[in-house]
C-alpha atoms as a PDB file:
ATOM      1  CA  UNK A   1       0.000   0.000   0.000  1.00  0.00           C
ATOM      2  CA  UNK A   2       1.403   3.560  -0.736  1.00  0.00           C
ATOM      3  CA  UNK A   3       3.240   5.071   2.208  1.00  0.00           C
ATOM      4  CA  UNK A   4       2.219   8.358   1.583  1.00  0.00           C
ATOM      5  CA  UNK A   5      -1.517   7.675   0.292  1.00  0.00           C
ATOM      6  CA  UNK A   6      -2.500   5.986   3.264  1.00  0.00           C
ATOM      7  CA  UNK A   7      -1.978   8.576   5.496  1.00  0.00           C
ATOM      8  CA  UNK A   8      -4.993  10.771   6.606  1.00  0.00           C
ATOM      9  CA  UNK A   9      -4.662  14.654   5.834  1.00  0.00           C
ATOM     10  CA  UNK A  10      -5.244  16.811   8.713  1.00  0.00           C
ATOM     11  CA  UNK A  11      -8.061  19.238   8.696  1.00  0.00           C
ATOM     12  CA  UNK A  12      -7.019  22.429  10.299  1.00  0.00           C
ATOM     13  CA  UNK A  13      -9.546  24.694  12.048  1.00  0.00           C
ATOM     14  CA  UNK A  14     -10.166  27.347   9.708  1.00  0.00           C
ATOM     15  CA  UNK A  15     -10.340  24.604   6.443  1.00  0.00           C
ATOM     16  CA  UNK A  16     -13.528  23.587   4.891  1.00  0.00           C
ATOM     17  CA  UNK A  17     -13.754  20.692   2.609  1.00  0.00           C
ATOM     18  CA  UNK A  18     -16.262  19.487   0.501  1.00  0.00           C
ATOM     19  CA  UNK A  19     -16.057  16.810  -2.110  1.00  0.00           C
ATOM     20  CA  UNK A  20     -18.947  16.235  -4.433  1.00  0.00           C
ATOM     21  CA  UNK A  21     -19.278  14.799  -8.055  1.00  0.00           C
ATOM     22  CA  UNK A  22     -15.489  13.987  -8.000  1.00  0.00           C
ATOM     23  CA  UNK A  23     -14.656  17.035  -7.371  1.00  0.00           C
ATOM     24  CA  UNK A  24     -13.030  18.185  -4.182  1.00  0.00           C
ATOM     25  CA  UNK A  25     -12.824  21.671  -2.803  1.00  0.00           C
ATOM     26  CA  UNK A  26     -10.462  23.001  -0.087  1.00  0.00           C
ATOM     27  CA  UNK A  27     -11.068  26.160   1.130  1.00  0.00           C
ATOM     28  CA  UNK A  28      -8.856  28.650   3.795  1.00  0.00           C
ATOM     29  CA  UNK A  29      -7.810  32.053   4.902  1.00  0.00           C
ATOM     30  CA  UNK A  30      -5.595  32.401   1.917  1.00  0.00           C
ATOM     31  CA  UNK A  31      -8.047  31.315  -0.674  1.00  0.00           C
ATOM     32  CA  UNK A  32     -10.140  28.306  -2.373  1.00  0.00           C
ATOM     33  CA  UNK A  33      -8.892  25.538  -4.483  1.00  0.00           C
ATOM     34  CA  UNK A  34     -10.810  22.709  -6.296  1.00  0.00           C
ATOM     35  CA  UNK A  35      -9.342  19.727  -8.141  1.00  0.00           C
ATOM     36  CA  UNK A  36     -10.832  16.701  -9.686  1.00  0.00           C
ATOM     37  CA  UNK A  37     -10.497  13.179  -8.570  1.00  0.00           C
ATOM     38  CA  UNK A  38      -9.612   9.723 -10.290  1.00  0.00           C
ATOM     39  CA  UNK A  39     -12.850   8.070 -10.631  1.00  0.00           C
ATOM     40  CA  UNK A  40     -11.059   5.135  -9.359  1.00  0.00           C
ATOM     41  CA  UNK A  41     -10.216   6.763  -6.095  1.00  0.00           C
ATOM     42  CA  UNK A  42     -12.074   6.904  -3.394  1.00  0.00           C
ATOM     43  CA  UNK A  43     -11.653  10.312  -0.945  1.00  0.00           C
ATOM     44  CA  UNK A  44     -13.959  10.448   1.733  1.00  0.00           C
ATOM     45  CA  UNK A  45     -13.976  12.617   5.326  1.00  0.00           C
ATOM     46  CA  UNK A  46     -13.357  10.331   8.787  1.00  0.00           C
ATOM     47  CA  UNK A  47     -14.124  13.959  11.156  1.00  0.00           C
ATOM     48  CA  UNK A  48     -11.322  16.099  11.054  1.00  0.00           C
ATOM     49  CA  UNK A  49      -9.222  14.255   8.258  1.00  0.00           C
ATOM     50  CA  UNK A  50      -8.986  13.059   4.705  1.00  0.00           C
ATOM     51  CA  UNK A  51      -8.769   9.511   3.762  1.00  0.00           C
ATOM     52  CA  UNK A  52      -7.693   8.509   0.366  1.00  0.00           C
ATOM     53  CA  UNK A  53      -8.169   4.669  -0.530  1.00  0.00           C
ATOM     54  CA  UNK A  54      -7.747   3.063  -4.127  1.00  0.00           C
ATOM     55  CA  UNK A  55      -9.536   0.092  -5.690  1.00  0.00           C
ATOM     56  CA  UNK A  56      -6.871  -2.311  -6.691  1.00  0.00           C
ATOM     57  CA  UNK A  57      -3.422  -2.616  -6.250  1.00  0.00           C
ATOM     58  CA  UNK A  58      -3.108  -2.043  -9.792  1.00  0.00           C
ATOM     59  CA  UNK A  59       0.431  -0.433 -10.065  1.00  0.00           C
ATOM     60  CA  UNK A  60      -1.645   2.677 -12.263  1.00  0.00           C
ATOM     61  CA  UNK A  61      -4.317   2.599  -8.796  1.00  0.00           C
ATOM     62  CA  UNK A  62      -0.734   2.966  -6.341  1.00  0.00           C
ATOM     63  CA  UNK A  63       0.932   5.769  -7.847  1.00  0.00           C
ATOM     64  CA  UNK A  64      -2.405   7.184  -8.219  1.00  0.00           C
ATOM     65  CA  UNK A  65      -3.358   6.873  -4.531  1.00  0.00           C
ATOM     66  CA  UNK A  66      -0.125   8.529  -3.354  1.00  0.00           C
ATOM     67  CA  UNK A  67      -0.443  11.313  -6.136  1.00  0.00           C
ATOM     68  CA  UNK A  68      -3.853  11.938  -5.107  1.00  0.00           C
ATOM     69  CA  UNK A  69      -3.449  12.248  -1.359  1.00  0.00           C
ATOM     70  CA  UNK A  70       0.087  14.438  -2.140  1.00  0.00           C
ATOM     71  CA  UNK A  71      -1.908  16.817  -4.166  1.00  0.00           C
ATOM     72  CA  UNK A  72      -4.864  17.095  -1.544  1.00  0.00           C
ATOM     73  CA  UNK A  73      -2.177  17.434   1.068  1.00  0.00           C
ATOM     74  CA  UNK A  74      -0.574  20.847  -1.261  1.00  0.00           C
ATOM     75  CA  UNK A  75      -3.917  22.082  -1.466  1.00  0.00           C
ATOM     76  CA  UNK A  76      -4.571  22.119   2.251  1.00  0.00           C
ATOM     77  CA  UNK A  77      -0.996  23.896   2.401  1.00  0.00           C
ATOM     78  CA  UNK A  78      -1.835  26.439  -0.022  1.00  0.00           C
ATOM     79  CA  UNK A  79      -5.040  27.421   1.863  1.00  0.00           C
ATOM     80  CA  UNK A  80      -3.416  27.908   5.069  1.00  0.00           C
ATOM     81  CA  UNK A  81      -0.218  28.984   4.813  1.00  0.00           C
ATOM     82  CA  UNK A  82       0.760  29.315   0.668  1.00  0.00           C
ATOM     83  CA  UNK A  83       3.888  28.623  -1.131  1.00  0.00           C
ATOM     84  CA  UNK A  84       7.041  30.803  -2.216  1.00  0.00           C
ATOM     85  CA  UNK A  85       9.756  30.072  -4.505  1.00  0.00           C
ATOM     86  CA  UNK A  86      12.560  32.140  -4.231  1.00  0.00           C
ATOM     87  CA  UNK A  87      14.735  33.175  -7.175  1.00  0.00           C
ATOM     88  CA  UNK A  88      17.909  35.032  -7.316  1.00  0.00           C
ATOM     89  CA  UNK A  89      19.543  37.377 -10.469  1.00  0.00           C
ATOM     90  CA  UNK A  90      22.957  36.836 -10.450  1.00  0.00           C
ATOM     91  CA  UNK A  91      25.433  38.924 -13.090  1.00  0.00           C
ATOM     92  CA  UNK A  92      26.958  42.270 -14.386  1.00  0.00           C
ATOM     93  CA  UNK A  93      24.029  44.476 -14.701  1.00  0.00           C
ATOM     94  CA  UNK A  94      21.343  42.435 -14.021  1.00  0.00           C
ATOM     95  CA  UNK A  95      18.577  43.724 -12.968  1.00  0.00           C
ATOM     96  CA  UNK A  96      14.759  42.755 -11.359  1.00  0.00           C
ATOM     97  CA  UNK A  97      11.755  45.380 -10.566  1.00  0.00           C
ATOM     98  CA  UNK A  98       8.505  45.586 -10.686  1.00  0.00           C
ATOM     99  CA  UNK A  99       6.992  48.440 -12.880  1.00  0.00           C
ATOM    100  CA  UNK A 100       2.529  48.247 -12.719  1.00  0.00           C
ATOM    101  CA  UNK A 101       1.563  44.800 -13.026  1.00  0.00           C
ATOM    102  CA  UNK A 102       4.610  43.485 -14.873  1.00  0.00           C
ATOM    103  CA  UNK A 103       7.916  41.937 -13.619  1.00  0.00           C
ATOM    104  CA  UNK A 104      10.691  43.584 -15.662  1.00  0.00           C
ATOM    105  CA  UNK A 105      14.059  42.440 -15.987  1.00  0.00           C
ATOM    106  CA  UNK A 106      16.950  44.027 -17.556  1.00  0.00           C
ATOM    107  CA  UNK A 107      19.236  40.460 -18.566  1.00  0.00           C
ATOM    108  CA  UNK A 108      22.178  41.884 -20.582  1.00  0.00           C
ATOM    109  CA  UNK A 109      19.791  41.902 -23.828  1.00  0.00           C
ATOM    110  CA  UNK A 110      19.096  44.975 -26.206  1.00  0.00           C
ATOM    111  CA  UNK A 111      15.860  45.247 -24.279  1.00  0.00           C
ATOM    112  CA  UNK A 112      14.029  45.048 -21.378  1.00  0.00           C
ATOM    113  CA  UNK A 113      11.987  41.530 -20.724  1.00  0.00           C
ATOM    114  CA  UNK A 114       8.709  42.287 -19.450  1.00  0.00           C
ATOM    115  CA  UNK A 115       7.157  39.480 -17.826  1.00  0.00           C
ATOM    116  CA  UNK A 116       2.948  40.586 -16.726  1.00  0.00           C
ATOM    117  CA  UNK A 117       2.178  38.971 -13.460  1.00  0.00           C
ATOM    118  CA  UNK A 118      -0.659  36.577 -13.527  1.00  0.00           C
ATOM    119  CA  UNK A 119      -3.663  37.331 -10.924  1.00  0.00           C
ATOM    120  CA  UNK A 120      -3.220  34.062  -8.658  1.00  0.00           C
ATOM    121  CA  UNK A 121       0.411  34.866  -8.135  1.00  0.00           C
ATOM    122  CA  UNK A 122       1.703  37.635  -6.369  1.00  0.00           C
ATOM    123  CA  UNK A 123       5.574  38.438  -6.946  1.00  0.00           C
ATOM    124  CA  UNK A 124       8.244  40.808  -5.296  1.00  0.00           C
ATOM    125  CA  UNK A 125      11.156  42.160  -5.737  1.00  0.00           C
ATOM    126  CA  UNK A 126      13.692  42.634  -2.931  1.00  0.00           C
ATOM    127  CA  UNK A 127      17.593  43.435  -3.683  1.00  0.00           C
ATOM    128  CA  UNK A 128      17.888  41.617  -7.123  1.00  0.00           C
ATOM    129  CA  UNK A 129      15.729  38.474  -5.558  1.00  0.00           C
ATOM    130  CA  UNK A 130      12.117  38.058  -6.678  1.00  0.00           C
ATOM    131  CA  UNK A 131       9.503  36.076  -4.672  1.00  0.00           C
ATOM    132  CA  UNK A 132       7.040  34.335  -6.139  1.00  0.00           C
ATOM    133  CA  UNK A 133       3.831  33.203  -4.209  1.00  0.00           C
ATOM    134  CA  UNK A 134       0.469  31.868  -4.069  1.00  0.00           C
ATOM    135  CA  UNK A 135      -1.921  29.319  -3.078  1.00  0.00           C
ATOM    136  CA  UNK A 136      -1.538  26.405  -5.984  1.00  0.00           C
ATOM    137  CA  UNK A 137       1.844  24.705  -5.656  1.00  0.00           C
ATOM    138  CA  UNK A 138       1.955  23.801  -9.385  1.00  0.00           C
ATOM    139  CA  UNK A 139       1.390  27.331 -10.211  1.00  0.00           C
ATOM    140  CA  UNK A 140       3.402  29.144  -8.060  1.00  0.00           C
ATOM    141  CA  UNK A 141       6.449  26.670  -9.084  1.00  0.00           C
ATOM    142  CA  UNK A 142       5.620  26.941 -12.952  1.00  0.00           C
ATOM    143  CA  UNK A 143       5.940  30.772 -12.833  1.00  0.00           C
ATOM    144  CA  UNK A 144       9.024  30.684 -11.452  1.00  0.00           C
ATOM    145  CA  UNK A 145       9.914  28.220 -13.852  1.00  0.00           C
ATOM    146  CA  UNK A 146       8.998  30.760 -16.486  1.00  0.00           C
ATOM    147  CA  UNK A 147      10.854  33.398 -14.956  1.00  0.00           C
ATOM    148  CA  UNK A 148      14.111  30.999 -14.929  1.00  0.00           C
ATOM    149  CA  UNK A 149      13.793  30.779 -18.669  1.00  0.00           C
ATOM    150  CA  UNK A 150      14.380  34.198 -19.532  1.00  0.00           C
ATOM    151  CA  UNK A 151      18.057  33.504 -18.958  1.00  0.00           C
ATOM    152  CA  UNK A 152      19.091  30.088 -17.177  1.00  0.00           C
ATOM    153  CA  UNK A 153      22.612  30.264 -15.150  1.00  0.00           C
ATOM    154  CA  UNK A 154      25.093  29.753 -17.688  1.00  0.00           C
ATOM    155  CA  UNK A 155      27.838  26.952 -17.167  1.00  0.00           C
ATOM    156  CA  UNK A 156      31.255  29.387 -16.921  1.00  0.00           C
ATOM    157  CA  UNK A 157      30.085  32.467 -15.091  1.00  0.00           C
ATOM    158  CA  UNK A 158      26.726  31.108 -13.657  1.00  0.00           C
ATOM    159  CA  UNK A 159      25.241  34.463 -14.625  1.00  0.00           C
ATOM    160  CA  UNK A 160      21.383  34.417 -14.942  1.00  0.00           C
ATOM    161  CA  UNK A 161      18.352  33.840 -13.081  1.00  0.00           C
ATOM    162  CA  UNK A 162      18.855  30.793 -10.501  1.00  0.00           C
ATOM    163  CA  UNK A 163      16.632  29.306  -7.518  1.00  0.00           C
ATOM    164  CA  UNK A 164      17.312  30.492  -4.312  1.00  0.00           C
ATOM    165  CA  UNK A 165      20.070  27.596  -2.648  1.00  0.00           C
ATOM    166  CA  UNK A 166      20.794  26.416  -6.356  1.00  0.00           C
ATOM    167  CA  UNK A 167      24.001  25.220  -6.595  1.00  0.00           C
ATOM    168  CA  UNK A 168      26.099  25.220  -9.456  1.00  0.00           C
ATOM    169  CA  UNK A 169      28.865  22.964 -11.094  1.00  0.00           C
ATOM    170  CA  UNK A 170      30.790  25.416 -13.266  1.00  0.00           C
ATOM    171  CA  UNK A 171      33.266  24.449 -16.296  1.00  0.00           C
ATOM    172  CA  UNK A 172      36.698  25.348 -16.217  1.00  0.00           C
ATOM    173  CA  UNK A 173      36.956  27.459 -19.195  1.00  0.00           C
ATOM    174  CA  UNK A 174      38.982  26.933 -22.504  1.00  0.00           C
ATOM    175  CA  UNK A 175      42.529  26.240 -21.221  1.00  0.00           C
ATOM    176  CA  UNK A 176      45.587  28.376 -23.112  1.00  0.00           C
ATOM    177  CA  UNK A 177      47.327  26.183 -25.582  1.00  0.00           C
ATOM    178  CA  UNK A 178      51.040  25.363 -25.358  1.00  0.00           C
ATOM    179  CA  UNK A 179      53.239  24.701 -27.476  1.00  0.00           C
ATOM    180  CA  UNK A 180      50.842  25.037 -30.514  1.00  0.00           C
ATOM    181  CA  UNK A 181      51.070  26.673 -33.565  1.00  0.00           C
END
C-alpha cells in the first residue's frame, strides 16, 4: 500500500472541505482551491481528516493513490499557509523590478523583458531576488519556472536567473594552448 496515500490529511480549524461529483474543494484564509479526482479513487472525510483509498493494487491505482493524497495534502498547504519560490539574479548588470503589473528584468539583452504577473500569483522584488507566491503549488512553481527561462545560469560564469540555494557545477573554461602553432 502507498506510504504516503495511506496517510490521513489533517483538517485544520479554519479549512472547509467538501467533495462532491469527483470534485473536491479546499477552502482557507488564503483562498479556495478545487481539483478533480480519479474516478477510481475513493476520498472520503473520517471527522477532522482526509482519507484517500484506491480500488486495486493495480500499479496505475498505487501511484495514483499517493499522487492523489500528495496533491490534496498541497492544497490544504496552499489554503493555510501558501507557497514561495525564491529566485535570485545573479550577473553584471542584471537587474529585477517591478513596474505596474509586470515583472521587468533588464538580462544583458538589447531590451528590457517584461514578464505581466498573472492574478493568482503575487511576486516581489527585494535586492535583485524576486519572490514568487500563491496558493496552488503547481502554479506558483511553474511561474518561477517561467521566470528561470528568460536567462538560465550559464555553465562558466553562472550568470542568470537561478533558484534560491541552487548550486552550481561550473566548467573550467577553454585552457591556453602550449606549445601550438
Amino acid at each position: 500500500m502507498s506510504r504516503i496515500g495511506k496517510k490521513p490529511i489533517e483538517i485544520p480549524k479554519n479549512v472547509k472541505v467538501n467533495i462532491s461529483d469527483g470534485i473536491i474543494t479546499v477552502e482557507g484564509p488564503k483562498g479556495k482551491l478545487s481539483m478533480s479526482i480519479h474516478p477510481d479513487m475513493k476520498v472520503y472525510t473520517d471527522g477532522n481528516s482526509i482519507k484517500v483509498e484506491r480500488s486495486s493494487d493495480d500499479p496505475f491505482h498505487r501511484a495514483m493513490h499517493g499522487t492523489t493524497a500528495a496533491l490534496i495534502r498541497n492544497m490544504v498547504k496552499g489554503v493555510t499557509e501558501g507557497f514561495t519560490v525564491g529566485l535570485e539574479v545573479v550577473g553584471l548588470g542584471y537587474r529585477a523590478s517591478l513596474k505596474g503589473g509586470n515583472l521587468e528584468l533588464s538580462l544583458g539583452l538589447s531590451h528590457p523583458v517584461v514578464f505581466p504577473i498573472p492574478p493568482d500569483v503575487k511576486i516581489e522584488v527585494k535586492e535583485n531576488k524576486i519572490y514568487v507566491s500563491g496558493i496552488d503549488k503547481q502554479r506558483v512553481g511553474q511561474v518561477a519556472a517561467q521566470i528561470r527561462a528568460f536567462r538560465k545560469p550559464d555553465a562558466y560564469k553562472g550568470k542568470g536567473i537561478r533558484y534560491e540555494g541552487e548550486t552550481l557545477k561550473l566548467k573550467a573554461g577553454k585552457a591556453a594552448g602550449k606549445g601550438k602553432k
